[in-house]
N, C-alpha and C. Protein backbone atom coordinates (compact mmCIF):
# COMPACT_ATOMS: atom_id res chain seq x y z
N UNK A 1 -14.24 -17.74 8.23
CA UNK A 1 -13.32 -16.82 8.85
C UNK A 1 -12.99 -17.34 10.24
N UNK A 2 -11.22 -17.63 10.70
CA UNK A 2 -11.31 -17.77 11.87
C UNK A 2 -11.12 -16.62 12.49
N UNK A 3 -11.15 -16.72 14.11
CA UNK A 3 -10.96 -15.78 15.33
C UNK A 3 -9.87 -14.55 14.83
N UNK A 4 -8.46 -15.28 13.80
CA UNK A 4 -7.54 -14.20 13.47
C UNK A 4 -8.09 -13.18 12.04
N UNK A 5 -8.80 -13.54 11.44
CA UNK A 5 -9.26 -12.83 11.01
C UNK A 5 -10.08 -11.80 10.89
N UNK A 6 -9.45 -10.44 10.14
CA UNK A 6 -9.43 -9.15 10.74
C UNK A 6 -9.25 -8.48 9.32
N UNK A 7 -10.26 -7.49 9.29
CA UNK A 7 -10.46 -6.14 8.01
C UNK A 7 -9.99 -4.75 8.91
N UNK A 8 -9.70 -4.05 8.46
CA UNK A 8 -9.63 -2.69 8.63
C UNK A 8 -9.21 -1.57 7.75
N UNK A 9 -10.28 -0.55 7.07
CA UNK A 9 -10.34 0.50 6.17
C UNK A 9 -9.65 2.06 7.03
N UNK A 10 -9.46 2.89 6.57
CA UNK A 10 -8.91 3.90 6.81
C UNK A 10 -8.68 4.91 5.55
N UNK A 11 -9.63 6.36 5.36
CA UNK A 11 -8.72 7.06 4.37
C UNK A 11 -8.07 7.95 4.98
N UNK A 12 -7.04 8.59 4.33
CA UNK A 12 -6.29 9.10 4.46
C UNK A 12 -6.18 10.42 3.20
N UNK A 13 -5.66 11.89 3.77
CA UNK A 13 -5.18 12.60 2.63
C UNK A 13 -4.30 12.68 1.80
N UNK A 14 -4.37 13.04 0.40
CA UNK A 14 -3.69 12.43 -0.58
C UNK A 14 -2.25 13.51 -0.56
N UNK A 15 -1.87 13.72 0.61
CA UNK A 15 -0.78 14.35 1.16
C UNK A 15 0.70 13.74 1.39
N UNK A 16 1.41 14.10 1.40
CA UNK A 16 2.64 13.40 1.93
C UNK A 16 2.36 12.72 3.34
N UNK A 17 2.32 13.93 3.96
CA UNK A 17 2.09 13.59 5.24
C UNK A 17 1.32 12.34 5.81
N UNK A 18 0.27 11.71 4.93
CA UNK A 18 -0.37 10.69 5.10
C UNK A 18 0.33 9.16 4.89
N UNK A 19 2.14 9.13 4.93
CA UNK A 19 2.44 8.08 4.32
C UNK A 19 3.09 7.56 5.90
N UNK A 20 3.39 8.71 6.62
CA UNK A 20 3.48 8.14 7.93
C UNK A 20 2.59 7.76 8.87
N UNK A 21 1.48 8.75 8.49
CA UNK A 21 0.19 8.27 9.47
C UNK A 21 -0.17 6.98 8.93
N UNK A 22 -0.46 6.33 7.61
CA UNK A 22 -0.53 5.18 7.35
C UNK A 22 0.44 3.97 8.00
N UNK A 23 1.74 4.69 8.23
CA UNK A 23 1.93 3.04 9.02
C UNK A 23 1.80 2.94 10.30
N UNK A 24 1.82 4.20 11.13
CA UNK A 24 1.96 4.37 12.41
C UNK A 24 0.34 3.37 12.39
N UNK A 25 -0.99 3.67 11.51
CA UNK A 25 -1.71 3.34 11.72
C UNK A 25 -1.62 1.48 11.39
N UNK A 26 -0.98 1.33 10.87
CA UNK A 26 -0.99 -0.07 10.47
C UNK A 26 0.06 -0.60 11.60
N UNK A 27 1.38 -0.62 11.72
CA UNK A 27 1.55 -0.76 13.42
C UNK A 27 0.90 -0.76 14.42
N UNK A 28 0.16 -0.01 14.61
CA UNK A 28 -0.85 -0.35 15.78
C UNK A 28 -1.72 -1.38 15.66
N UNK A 29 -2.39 -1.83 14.48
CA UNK A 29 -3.33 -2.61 14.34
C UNK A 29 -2.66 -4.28 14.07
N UNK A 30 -1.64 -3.74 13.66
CA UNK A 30 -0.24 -5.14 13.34
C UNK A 30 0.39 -5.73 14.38
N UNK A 31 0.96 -4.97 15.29
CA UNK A 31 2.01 -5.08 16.28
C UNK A 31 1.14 -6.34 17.27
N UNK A 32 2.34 -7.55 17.29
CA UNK A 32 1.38 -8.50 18.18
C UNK A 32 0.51 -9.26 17.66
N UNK A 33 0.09 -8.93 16.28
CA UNK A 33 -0.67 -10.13 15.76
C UNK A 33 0.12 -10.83 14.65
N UNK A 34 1.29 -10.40 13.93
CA UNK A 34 2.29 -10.98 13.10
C UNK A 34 3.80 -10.43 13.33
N UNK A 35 4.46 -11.78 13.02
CA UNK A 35 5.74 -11.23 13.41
C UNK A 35 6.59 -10.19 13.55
N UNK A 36 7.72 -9.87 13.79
CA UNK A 36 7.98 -8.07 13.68
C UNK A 36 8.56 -8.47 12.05
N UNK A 37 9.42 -9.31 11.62
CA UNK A 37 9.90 -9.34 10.47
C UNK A 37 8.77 -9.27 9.34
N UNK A 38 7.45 -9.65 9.36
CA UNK A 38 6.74 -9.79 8.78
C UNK A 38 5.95 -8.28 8.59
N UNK A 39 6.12 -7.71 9.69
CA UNK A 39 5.15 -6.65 9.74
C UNK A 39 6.28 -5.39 8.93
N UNK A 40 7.53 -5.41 9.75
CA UNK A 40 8.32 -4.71 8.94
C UNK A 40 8.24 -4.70 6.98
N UNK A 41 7.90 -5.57 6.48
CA UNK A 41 7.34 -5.59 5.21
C UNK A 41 6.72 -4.99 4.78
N UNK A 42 5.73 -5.33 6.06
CA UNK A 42 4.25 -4.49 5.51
C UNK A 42 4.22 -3.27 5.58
N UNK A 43 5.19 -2.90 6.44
CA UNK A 43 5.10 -1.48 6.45
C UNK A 43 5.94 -0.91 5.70
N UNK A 44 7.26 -1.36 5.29
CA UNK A 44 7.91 -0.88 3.85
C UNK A 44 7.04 -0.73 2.36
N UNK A 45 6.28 -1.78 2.25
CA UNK A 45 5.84 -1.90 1.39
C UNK A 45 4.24 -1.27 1.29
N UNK A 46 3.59 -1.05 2.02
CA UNK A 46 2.87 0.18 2.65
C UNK A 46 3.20 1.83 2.47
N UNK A 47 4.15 1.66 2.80
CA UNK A 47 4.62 2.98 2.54
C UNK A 47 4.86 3.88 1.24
N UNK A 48 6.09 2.72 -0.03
CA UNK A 48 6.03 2.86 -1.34
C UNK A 48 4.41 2.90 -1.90
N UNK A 49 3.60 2.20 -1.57
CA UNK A 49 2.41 2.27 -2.43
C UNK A 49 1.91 3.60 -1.89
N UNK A 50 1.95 3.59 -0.50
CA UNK A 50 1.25 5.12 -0.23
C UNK A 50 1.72 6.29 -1.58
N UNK A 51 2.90 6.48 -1.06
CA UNK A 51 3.65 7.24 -1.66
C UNK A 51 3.35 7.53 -3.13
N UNK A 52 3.32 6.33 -4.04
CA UNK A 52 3.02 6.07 -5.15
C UNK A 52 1.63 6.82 -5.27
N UNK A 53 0.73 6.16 -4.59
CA UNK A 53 -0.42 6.60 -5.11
C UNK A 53 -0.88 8.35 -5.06
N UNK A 54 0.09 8.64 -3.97
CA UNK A 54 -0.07 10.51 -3.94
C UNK A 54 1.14 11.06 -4.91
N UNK A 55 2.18 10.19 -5.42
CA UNK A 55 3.10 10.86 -6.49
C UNK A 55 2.54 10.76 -7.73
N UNK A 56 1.62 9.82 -8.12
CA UNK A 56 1.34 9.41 -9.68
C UNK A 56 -0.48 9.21 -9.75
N UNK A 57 -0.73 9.47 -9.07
CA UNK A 57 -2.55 9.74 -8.99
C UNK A 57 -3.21 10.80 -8.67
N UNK A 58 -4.45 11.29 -9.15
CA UNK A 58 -4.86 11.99 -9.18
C UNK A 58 -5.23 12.60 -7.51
N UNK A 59 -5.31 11.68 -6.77
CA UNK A 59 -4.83 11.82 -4.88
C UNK A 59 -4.14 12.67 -4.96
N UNK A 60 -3.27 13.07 -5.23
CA UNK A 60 -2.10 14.27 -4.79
C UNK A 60 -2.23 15.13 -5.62
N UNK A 61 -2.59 15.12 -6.68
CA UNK A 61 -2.65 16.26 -7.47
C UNK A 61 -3.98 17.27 -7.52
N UNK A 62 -4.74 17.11 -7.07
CA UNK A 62 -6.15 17.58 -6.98
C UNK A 62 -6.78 18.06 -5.55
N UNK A 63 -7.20 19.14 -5.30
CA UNK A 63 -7.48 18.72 -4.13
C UNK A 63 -8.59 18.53 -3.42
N UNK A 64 -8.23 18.28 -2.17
CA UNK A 64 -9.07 17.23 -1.74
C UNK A 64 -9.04 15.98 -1.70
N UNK A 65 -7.98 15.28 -3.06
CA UNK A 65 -7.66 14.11 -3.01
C UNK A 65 -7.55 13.08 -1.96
N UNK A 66 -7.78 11.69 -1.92
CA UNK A 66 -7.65 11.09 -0.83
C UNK A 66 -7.08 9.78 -1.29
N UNK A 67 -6.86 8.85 -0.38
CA UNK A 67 -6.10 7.80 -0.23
C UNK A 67 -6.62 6.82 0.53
N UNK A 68 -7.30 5.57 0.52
CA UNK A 68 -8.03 4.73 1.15
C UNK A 68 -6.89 3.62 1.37
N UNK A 69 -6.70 3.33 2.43
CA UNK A 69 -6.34 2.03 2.72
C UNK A 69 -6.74 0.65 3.16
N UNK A 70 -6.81 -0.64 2.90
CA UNK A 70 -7.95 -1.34 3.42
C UNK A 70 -6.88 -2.69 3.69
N UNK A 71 -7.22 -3.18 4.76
CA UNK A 71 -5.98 -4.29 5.36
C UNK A 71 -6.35 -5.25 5.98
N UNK A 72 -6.28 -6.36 5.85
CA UNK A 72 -7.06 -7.84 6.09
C UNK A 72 -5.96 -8.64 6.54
N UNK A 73 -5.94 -9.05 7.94
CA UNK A 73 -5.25 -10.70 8.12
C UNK A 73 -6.83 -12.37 7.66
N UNK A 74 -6.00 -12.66 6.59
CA UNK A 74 -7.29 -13.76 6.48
C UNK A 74 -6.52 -14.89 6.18
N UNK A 75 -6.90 -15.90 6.71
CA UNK A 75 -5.83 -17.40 6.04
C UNK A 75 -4.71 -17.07 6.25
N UNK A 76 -3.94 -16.59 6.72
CA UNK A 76 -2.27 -16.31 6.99
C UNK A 76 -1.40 -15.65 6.01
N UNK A 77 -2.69 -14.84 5.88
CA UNK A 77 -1.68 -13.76 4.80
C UNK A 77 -2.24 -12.21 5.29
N UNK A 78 -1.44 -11.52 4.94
CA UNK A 78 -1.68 -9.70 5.33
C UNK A 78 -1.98 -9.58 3.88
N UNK A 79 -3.61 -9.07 3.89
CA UNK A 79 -3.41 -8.34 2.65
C UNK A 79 -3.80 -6.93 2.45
N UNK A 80 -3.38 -6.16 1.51
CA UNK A 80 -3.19 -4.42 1.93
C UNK A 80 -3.64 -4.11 0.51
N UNK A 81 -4.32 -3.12 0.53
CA UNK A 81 -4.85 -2.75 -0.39
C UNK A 81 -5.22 -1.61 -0.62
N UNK A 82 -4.48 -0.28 -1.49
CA UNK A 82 -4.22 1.53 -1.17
C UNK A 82 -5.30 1.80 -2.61
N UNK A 83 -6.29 2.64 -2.54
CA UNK A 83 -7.18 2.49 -3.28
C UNK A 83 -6.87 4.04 -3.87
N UNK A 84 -6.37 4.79 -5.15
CA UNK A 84 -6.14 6.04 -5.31
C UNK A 84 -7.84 6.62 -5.61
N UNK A 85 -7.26 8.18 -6.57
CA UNK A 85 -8.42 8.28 -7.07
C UNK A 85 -8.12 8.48 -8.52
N UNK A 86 -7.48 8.06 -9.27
CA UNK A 86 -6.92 7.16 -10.50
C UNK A 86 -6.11 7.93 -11.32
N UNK A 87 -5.89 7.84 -12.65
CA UNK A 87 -4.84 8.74 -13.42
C UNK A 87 -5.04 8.82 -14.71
N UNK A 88 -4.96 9.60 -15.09
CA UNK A 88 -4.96 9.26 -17.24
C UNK A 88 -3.95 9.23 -17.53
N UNK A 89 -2.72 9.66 -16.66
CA UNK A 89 -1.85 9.61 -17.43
C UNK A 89 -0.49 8.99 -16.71
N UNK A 90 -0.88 7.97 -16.13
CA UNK A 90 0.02 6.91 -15.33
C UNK A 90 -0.72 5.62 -14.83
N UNK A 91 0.01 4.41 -14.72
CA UNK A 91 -0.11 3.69 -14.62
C UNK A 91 0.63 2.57 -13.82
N UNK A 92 0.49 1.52 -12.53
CA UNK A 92 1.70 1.33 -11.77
C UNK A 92 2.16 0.41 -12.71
N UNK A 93 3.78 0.42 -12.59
CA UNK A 93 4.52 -0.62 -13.25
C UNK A 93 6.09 -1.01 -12.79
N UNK A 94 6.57 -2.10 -11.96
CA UNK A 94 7.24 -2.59 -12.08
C UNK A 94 8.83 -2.25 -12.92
N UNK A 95 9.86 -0.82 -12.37
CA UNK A 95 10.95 -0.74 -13.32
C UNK A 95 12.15 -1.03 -12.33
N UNK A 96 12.98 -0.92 -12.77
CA UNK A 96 14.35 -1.73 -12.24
C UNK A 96 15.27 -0.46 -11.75
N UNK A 97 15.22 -0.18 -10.47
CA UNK A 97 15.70 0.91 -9.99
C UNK A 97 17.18 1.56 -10.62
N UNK A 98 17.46 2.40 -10.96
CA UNK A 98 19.17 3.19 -11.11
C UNK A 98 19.58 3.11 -9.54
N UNK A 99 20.92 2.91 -9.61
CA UNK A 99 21.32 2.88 -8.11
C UNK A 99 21.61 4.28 -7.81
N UNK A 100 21.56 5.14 -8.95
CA UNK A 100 21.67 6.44 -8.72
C UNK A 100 20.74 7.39 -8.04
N UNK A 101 19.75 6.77 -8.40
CA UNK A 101 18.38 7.67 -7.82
C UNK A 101 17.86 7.42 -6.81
N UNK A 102 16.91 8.03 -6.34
CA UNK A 102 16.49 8.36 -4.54
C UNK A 102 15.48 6.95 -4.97
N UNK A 103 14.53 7.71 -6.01
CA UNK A 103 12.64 6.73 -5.64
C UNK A 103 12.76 6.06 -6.62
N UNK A 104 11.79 5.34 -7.02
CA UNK A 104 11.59 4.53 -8.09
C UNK A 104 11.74 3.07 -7.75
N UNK A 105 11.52 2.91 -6.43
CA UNK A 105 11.39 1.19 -5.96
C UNK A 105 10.69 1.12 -5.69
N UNK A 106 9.46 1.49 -5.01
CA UNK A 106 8.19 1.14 -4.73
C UNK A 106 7.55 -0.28 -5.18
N UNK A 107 7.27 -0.65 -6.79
CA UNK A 107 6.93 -1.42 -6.91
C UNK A 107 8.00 -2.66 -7.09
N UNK A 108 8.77 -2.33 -7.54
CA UNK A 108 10.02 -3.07 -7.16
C UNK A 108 9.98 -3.71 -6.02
N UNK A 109 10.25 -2.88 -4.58
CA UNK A 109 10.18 -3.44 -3.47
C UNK A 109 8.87 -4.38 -3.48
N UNK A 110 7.85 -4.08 -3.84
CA UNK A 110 6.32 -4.75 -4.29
C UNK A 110 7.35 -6.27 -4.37
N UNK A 111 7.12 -5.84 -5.69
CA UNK A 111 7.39 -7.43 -6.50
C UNK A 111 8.64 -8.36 -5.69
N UNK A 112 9.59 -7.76 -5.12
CA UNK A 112 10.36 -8.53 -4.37
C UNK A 112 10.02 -9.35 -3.36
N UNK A 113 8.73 -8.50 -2.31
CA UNK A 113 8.86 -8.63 -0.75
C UNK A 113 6.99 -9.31 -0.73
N UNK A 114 6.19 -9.41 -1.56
CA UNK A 114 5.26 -9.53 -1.61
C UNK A 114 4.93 -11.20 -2.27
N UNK A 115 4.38 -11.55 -1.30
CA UNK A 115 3.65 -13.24 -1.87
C UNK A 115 3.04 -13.00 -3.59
N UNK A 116 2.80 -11.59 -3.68
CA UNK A 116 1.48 -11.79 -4.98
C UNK A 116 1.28 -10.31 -4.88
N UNK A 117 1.21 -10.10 -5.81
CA UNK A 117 0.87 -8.55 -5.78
C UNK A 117 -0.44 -7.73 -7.12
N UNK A 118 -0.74 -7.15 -7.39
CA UNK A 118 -1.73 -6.48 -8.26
C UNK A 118 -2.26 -5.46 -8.46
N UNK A 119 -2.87 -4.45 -9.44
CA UNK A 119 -3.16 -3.64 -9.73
C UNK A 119 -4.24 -3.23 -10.13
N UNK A 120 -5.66 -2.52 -10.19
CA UNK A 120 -6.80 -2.39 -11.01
C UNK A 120 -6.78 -0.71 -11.07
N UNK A 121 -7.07 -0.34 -12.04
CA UNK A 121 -7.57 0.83 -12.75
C UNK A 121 -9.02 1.16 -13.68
N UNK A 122 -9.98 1.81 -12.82
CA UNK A 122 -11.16 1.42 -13.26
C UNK A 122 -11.27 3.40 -13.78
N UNK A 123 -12.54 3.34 -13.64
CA UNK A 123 -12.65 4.91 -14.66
C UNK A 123 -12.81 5.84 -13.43
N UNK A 124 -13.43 5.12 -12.12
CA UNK A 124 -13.69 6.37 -10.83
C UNK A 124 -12.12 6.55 -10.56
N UNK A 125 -10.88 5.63 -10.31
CA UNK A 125 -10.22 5.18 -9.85
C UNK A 125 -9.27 4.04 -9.97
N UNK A 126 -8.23 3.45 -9.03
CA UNK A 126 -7.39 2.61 -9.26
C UNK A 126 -6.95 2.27 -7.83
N UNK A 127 -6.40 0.86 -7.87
CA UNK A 127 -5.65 0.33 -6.50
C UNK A 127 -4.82 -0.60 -6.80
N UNK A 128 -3.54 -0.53 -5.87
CA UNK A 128 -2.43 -1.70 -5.90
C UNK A 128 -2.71 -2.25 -4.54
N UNK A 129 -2.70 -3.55 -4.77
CA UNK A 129 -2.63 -4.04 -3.66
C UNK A 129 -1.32 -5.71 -3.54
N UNK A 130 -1.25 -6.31 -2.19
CA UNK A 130 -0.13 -7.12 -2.07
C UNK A 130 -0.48 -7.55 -1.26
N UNK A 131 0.26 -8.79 -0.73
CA UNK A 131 -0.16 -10.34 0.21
C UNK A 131 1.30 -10.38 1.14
N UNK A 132 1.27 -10.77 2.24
CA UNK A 132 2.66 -11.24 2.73
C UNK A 132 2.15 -11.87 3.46
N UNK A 133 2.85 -12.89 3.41
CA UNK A 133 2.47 -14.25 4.33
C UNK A 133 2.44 -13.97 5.31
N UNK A 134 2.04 -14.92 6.49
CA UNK A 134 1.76 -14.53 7.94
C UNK A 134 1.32 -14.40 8.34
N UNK A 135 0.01 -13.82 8.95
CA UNK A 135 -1.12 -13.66 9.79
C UNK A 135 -1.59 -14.42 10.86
């Protein structure tokens, strides 16, 4: 690990409200250590997964639900990683937005703006996580 390398966890409630405190919180910890174009990513793409994980996981629907976020500059990449508390009856996936509709880019934006991106769904839980170059 060099000197730029950097972890930082944070949960969050599986609330709406938690999709702004997530970046305000990731801006602060971002701002100054990767580019603004770079960070702007991260925080778009930060945001959809938030979102995601309190629209389609058991995080938002339950309460008490929560939302873990966990964010690493290592080797010159940002990597982000939103940990739900999982679903039976959803799963993230990659669809091709209607230009008609509001949401439904999230992972989209993922797969566009992201070096590498991924998904795990285990039985406590599930997490998407993504890479953007830079660090």
């Amino acid at each position: 690990m060099n000197s730029r390398d950097r972890t930082w966890q944070r949960e969050f409630p599986g609330k709406e409200m938690s999709v702004p405190a997530a970046r305000e919180w990731a801006r602060e910890l971002l701002a100054g250590r990767i580019a603004a174009p770079v960070l702007d990513d991260v925080l778009l793409l930060l945001s959809e997964v938030v979102t995601n994980a309190i629209a389609h996981s058991d995080s938002g629907r339950t309460a008490g639900g929560r939302v873990a976020v966990r964010m690493a500059c290592v080797s010159g990449d940002v990597h982000v990683e939103v940990i739900d508390d999982g679903s039976a009856v959803s799963a993230p996936a990659v669809r091709v937005p209607d230009l008609e509709e509001d949401g439904g880019r999230g992972l989209w934006l993922v797969n566009l703006l992201a070096t590498t991106w991924g998904s795990y769904r285990g039985e406590s839980g599930g997490s998407v996580w993504f890479r953007v170059a830079e660090c």
